[in-house]
C-alpha atoms as a PDB file:
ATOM      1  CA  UNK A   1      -8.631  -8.686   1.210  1.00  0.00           C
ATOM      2  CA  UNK A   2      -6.467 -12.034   1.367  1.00  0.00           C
ATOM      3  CA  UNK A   3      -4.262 -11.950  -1.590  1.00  0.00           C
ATOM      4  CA  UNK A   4      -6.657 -15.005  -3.273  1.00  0.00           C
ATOM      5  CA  UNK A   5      -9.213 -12.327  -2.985  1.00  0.00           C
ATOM      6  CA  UNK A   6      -7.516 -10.147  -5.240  1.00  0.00           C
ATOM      7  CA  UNK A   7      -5.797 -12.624  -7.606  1.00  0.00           C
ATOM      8  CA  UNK A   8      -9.991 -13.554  -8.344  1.00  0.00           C
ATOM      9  CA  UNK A   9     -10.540 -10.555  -8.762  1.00  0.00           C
ATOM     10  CA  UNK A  10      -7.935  -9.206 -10.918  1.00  0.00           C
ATOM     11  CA  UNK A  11      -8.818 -12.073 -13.429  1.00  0.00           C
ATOM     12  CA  UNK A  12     -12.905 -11.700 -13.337  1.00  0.00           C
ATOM     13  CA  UNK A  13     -11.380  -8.072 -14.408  1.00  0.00           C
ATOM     14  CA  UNK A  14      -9.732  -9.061 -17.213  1.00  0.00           C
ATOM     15  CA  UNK A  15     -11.934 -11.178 -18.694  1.00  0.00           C
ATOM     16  CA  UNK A  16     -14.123  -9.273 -18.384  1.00  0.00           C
ATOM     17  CA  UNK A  17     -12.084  -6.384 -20.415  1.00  0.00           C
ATOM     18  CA  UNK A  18     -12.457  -3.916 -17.287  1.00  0.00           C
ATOM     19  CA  UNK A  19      -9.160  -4.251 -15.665  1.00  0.00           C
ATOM     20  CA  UNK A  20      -8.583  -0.661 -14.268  1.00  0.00           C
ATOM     21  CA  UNK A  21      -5.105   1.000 -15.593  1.00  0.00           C
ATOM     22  CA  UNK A  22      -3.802   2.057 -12.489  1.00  0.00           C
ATOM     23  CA  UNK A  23      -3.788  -0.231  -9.165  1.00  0.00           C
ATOM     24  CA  UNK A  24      -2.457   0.556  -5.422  1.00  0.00           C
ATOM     25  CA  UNK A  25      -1.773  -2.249  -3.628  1.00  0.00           C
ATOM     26  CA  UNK A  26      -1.345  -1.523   0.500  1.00  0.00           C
ATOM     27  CA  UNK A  27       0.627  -3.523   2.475  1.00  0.00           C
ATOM     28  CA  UNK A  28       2.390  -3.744   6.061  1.00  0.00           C
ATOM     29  CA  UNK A  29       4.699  -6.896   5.279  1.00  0.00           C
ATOM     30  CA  UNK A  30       6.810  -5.638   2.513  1.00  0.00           C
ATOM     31  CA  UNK A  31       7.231  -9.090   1.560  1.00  0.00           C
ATOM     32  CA  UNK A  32       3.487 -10.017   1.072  1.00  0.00           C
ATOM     33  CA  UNK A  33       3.215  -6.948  -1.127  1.00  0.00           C
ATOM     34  CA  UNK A  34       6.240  -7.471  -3.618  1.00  0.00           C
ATOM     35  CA  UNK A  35       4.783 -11.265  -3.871  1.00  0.00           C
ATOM     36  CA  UNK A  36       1.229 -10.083  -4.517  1.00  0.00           C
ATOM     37  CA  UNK A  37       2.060  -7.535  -6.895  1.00  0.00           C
ATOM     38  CA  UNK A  38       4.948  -9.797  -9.083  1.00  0.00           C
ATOM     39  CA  UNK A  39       1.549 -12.319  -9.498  1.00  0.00           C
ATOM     40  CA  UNK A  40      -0.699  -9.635 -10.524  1.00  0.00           C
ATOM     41  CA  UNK A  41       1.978  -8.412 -12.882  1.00  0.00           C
ATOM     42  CA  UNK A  42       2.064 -11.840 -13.688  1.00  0.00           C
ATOM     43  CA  UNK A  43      -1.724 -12.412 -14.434  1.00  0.00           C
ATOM     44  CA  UNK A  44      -2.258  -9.243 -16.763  1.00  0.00           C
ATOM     45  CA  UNK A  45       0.545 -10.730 -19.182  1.00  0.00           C
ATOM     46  CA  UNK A  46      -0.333 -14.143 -19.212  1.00  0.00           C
ATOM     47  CA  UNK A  47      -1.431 -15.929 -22.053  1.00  0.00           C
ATOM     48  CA  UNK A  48      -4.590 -17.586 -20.127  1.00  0.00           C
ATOM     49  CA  UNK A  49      -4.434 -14.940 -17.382  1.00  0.00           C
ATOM     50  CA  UNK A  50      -4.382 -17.401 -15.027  1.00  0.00           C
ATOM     51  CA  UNK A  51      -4.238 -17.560 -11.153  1.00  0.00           C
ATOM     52  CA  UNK A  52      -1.826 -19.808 -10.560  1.00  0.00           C
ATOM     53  CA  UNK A  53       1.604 -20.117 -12.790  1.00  0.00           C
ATOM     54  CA  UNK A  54       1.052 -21.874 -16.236  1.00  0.00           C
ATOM     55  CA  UNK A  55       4.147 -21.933 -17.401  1.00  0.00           C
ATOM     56  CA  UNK A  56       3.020 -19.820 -20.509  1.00  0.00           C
ATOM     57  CA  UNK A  57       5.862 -17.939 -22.467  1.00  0.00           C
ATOM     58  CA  UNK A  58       4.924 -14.620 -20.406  1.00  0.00           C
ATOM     59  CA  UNK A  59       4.845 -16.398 -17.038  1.00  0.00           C
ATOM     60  CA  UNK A  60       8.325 -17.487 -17.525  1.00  0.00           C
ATOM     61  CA  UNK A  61       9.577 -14.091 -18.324  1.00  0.00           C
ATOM     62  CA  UNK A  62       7.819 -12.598 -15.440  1.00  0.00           C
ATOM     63  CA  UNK A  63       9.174 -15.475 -13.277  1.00  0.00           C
ATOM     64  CA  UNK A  64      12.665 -15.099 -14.936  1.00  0.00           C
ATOM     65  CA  UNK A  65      12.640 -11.021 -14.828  1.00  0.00           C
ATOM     66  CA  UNK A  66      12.913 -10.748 -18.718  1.00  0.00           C
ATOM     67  CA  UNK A  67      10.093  -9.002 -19.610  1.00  0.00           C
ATOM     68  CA  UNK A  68      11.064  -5.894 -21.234  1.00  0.00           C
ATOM     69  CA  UNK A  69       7.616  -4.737 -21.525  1.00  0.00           C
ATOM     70  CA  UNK A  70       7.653  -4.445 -17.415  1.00  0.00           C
ATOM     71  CA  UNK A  71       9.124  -1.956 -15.606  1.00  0.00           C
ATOM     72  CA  UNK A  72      10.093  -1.228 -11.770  1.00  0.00           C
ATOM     73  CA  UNK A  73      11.029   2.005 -10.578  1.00  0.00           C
ATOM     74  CA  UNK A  74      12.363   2.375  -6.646  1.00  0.00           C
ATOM     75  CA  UNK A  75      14.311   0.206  -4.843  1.00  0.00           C
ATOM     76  CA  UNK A  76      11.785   0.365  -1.775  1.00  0.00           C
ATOM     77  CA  UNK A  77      14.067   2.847   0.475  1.00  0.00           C
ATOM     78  CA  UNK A  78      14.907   5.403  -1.466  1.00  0.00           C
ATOM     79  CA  UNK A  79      13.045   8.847  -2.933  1.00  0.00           C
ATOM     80  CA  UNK A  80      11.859   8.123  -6.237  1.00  0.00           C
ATOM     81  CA  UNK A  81      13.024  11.297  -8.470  1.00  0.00           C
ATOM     82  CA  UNK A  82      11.237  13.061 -11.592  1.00  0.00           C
ATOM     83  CA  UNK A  83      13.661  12.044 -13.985  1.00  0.00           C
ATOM     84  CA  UNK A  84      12.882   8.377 -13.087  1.00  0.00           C
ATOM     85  CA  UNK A  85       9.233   9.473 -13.714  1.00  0.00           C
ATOM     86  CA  UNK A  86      10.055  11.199 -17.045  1.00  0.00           C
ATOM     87  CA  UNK A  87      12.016   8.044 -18.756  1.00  0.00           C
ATOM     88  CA  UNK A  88       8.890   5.766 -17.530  1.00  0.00           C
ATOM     89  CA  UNK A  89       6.807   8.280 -19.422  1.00  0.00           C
ATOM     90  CA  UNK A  90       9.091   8.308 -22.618  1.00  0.00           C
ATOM     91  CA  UNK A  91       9.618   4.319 -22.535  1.00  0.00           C
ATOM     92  CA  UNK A  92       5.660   3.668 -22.322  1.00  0.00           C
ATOM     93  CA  UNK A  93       4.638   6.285 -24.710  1.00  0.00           C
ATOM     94  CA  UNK A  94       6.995   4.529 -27.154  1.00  0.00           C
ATOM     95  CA  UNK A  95       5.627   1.771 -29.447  1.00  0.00           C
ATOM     96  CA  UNK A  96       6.104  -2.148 -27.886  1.00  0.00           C
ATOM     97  CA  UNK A  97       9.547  -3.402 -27.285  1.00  0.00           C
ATOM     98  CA  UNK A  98       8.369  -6.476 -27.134  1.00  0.00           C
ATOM     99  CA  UNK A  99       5.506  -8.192 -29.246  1.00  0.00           C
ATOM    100  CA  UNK A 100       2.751  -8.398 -26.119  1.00  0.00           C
ATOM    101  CA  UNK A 101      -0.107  -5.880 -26.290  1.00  0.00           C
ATOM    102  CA  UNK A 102       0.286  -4.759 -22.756  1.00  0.00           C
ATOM    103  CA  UNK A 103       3.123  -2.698 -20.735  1.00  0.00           C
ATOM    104  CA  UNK A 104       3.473  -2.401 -16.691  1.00  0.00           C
ATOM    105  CA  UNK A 105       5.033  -0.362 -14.779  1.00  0.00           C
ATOM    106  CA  UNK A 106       5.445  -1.315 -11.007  1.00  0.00           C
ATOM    107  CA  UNK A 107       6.192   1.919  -8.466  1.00  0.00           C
ATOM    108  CA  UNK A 108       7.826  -0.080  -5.849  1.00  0.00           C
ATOM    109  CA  UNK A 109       6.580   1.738  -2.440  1.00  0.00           C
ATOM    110  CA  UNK A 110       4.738   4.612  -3.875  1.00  0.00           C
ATOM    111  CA  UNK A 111       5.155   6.549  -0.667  1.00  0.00           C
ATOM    112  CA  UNK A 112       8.640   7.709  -1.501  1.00  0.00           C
ATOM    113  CA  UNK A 113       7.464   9.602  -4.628  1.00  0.00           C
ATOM    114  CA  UNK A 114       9.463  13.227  -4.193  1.00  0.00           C
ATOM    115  CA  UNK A 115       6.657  15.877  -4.618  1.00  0.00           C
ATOM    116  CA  UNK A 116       7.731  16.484  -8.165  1.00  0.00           C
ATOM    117  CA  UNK A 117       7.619  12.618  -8.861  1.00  0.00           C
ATOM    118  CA  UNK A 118       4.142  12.208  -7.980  1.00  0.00           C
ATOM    119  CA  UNK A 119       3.447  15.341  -9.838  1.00  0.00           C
ATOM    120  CA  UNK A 120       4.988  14.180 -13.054  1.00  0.00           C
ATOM    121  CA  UNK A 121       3.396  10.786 -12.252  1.00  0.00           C
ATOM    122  CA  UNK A 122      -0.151  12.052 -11.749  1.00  0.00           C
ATOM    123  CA  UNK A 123      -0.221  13.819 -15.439  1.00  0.00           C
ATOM    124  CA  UNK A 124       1.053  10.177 -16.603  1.00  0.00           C
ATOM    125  CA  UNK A 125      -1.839   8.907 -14.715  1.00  0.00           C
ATOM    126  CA  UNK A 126      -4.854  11.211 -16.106  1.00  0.00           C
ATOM    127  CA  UNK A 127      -3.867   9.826 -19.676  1.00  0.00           C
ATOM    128  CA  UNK A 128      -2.441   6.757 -20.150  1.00  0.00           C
ATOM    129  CA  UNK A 129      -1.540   5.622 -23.246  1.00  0.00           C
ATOM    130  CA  UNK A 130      -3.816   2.273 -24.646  1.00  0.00           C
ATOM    131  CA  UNK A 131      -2.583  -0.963 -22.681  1.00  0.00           C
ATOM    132  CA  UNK A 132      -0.292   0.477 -20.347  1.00  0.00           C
ATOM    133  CA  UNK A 133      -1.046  -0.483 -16.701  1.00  0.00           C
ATOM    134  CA  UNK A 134       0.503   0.708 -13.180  1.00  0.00           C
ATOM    135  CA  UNK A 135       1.037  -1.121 -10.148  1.00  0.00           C
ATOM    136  CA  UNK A 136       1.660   1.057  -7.337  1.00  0.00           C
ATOM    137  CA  UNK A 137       2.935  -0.831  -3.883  1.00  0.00           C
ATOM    138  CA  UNK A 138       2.333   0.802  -0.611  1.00  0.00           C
ATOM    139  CA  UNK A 139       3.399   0.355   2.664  1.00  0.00           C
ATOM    140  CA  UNK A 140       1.432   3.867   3.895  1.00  0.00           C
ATOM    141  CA  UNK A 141      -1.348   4.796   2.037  1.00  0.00           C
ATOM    142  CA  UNK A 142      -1.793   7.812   3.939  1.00  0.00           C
ATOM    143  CA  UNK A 143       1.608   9.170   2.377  1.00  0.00           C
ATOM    144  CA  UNK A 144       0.434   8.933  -1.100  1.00  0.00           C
ATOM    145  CA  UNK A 145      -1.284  12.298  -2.939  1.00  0.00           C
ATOM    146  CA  UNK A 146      -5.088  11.632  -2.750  1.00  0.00           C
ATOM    147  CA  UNK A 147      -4.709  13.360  -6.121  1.00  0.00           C
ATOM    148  CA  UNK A 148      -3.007   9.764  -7.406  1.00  0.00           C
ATOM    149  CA  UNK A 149      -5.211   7.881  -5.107  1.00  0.00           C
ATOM    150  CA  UNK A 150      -8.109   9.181  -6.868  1.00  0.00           C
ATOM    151  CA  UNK A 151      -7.303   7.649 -10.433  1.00  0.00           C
ATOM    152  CA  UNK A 152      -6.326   4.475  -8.926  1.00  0.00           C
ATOM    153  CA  UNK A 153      -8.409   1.385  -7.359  1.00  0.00           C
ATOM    154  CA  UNK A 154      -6.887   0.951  -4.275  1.00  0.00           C
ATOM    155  CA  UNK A 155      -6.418  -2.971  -3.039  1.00  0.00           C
ATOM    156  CA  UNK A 156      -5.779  -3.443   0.649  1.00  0.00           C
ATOM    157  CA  UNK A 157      -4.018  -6.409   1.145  1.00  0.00           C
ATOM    158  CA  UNK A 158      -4.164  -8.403   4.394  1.00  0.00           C
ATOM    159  CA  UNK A 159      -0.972 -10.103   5.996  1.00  0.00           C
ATOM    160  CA  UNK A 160      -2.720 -12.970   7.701  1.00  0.00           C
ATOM    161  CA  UNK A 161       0.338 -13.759  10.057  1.00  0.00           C
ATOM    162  CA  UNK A 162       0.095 -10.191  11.626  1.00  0.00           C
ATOM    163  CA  UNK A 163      -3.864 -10.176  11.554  1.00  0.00           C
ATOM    164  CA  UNK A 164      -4.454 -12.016  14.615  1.00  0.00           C
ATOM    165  CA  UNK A 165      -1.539 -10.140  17.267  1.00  0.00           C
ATOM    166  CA  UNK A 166      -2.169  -6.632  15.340  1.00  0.00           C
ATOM    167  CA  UNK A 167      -4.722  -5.836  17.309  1.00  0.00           C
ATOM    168  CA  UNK A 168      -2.969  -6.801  20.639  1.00  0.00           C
ATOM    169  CA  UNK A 169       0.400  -6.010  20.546  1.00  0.00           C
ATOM    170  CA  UNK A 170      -0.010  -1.657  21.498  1.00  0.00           C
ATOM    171  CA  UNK A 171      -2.007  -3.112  24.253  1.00  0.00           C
ATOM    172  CA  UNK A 172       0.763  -5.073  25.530  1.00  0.00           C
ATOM    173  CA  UNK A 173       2.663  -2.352  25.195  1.00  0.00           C
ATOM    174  CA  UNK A 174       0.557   0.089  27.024  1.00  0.00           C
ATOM    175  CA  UNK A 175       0.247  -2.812  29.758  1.00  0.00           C
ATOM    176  CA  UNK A 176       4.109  -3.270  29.740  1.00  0.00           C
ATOM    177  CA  UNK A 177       3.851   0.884  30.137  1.00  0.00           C
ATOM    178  CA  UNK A 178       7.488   0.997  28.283  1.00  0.00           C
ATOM    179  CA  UNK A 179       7.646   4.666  27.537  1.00  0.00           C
ATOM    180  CA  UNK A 180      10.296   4.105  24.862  1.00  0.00           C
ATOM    181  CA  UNK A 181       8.845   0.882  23.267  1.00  0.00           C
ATOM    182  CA  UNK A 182       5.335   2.893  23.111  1.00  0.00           C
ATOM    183  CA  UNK A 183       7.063   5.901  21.024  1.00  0.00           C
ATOM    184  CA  UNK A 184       8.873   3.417  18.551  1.00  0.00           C
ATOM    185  CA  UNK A 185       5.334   1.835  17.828  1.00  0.00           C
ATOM    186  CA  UNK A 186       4.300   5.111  16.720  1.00  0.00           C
ATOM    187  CA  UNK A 187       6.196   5.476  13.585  1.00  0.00           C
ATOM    188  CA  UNK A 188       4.670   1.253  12.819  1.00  0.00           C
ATOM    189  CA  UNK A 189       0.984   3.021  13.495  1.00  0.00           C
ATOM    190  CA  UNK A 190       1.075   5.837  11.352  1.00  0.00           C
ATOM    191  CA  UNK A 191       1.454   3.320   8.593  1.00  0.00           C
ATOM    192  CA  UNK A 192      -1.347   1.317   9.232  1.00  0.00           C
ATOM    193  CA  UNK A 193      -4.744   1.537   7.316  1.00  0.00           C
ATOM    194  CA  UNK A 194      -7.157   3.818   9.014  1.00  0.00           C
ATOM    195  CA  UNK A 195      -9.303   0.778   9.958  1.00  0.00           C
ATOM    196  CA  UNK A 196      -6.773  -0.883  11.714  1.00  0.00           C
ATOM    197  CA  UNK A 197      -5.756   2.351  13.573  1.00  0.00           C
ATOM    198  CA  UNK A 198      -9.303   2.880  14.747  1.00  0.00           C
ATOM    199  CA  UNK A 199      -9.412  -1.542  15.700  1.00  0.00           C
ATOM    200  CA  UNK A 200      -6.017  -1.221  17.950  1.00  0.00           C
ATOM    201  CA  UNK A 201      -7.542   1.953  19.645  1.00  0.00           C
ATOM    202  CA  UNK A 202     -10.697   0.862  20.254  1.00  0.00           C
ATOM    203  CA  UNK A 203      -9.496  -2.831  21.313  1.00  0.00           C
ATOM    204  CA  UNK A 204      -6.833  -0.720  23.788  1.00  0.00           C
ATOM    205  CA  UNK A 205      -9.385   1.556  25.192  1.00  0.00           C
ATOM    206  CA  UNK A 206     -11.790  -0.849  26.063  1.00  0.00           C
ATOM    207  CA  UNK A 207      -9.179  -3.470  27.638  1.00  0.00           C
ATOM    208  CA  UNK A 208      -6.950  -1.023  29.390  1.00  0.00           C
ATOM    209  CA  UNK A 209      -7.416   2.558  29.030  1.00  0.00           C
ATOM    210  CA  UNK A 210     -11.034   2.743  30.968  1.00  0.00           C
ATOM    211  CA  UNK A 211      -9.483   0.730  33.752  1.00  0.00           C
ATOM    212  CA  UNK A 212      -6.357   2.148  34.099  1.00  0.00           C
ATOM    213  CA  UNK A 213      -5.897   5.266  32.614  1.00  0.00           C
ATOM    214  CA  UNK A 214      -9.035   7.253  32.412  1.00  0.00           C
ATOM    215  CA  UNK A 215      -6.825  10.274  32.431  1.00  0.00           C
ATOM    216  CA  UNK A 216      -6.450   9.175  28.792  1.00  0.00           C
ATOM    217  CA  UNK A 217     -10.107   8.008  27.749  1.00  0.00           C
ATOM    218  CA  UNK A 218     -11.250  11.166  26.654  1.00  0.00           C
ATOM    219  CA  UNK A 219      -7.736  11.884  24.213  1.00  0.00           C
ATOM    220  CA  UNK A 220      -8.149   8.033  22.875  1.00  0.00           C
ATOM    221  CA  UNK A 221     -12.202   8.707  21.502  1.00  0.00           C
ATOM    222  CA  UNK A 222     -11.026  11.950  20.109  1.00  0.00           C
ATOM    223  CA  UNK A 223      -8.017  10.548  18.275  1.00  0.00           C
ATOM    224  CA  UNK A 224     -10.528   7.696  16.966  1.00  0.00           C
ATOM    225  CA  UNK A 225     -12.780   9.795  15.897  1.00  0.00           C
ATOM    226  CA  UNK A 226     -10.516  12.260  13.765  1.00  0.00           C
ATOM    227  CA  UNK A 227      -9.371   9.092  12.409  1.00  0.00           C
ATOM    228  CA  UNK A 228     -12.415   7.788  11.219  1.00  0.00           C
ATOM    229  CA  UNK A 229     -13.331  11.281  10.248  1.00  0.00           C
ATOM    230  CA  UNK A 230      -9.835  12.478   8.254  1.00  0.00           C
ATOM    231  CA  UNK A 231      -7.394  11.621   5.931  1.00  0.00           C
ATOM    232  CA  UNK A 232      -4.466  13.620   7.439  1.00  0.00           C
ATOM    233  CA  UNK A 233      -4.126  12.038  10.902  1.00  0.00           C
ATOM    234  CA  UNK A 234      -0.255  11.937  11.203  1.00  0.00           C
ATOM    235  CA  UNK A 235      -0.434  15.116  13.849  1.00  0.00           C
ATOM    236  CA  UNK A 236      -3.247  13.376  15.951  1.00  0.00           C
ATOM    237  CA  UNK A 237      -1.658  10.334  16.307  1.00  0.00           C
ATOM    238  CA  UNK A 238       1.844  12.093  17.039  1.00  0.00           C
ATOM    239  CA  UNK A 239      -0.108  13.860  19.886  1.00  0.00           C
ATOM    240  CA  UNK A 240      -1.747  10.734  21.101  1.00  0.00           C
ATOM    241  CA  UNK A 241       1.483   8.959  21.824  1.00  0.00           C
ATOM    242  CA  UNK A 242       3.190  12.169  23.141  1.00  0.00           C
ATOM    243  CA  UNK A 243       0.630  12.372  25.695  1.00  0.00           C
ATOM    244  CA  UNK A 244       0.807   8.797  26.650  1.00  0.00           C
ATOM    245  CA  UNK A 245       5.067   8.957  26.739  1.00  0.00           C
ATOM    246  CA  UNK A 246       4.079  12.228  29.457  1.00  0.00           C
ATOM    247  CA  UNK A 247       1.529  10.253  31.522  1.00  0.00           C
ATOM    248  CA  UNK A 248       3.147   7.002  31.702  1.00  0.00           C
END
């Protein structure tokens, strides 16, 4: 979705009184996603929940980063620890600091939980105390626990500037047949949403690969298909560009 798409949405939710708790939004343009989710923090708290900024007394502190009812763990590069986790969970299960009904927490790039964050998290998750919300950015999806994704709606948000040369640039790539280019792109792949994955392969197959590589047509509808077919594709894809680095 376009991030209007999910600003309408996220207010039909509320007034409608079915906002769910816990949110992931998923994102390739890091700046996109700390935008989107700052408005959607902003929306939940304001007075008129409204789309665009109203100037109301919650807006401002959102806008001015004075909210002490809102809270960011993560920088965006670094491991997120347990003990981060376990003062989150001791601040929100505390009474209101401040006199709004609601309190948000906002994981900045989820994907950098350690294993015992996300563990600590995920209890945090399965009860949430009354009016406490979580906004959990993503730049790979696929690196979260499914266990989290499962008690959260997930929200795939679109970066219009990269949606029309996404599906292009690996074929340039392949075309330029710059081994070392070709590998880097790898690690940029693995973080893309498994529908995008399968759209780049299947635009590169049919463009290039059947022409000019056959040797490779065969390991390309595999990988798609395991794709399409698995959550865990991380090895597959590894494999995929290994094979390409040997035959090119």
């Amino acid at each position: 979705m376009v991030r209007q798409e999910i600003f309408k949405n996220i207010q039909e939710l509320i007034f409608s009184n079915k906002l769910y708790h816990s949110l992931i939004v998923s994102c390739t343009n890091q700046e996109e996603l700390d935008f989107t989710c700052k408005e959607i923090t902003r929306m939940i708290v304001c007075e008129n929940s409204s789309i665009e900024n109203d100037n109301c007394r919650w807006c401002k502190k959102v806008n001015s980063m004075n909210a002490l009812n809102i809270f960011f763990i993560g920088d965006g590069f670094s491991n997120i620890k347990k003990e981060e986790i376990s003062n989150l969970i001791i601040n929100f299960s505390s009474s209101n600091i401040e006199d709004s009904d609601k309190k948000i927490y906002i994981i900045r790039n989820a994907e950098n939980l350690s294993d015992r964050a996300a563990n600590s998290l995920l209890k945090f998750l399965e009860e949430p105390p009354k009016n406490v919300f979580a906004i959990l950015q993503t730049k790979d999806k696929n690196q979260i626990l499914q266990t989290i994704k499962s008690r959260c709606k997930l929200l795939n948000l679109t970066h219009k500037v990269d949606e029309e040369i996404e599906d292009k640039e690996f074929f340039e790539l392949m075309k330029s047949k710059n081994k070392n280019f070709i590998l880097l792109y790898s690690d940029k792949f693995k973080k893309l949403d498994k529908a995008d994955q399968v759209k780049i392969l299947e635009y590169t197959f049919k463009n290039f690969i059947q022409l000019e590589m056959p040797n490779l047509s065969e390991l390309f509808l595999d990988t798609i298909i395991e794709i399409k077919n698995s959550n865990y594709t991380n090895l597959t894809i590894e494999n995929l560009f290994i094979k390409i680095f040997e035959v090119l």
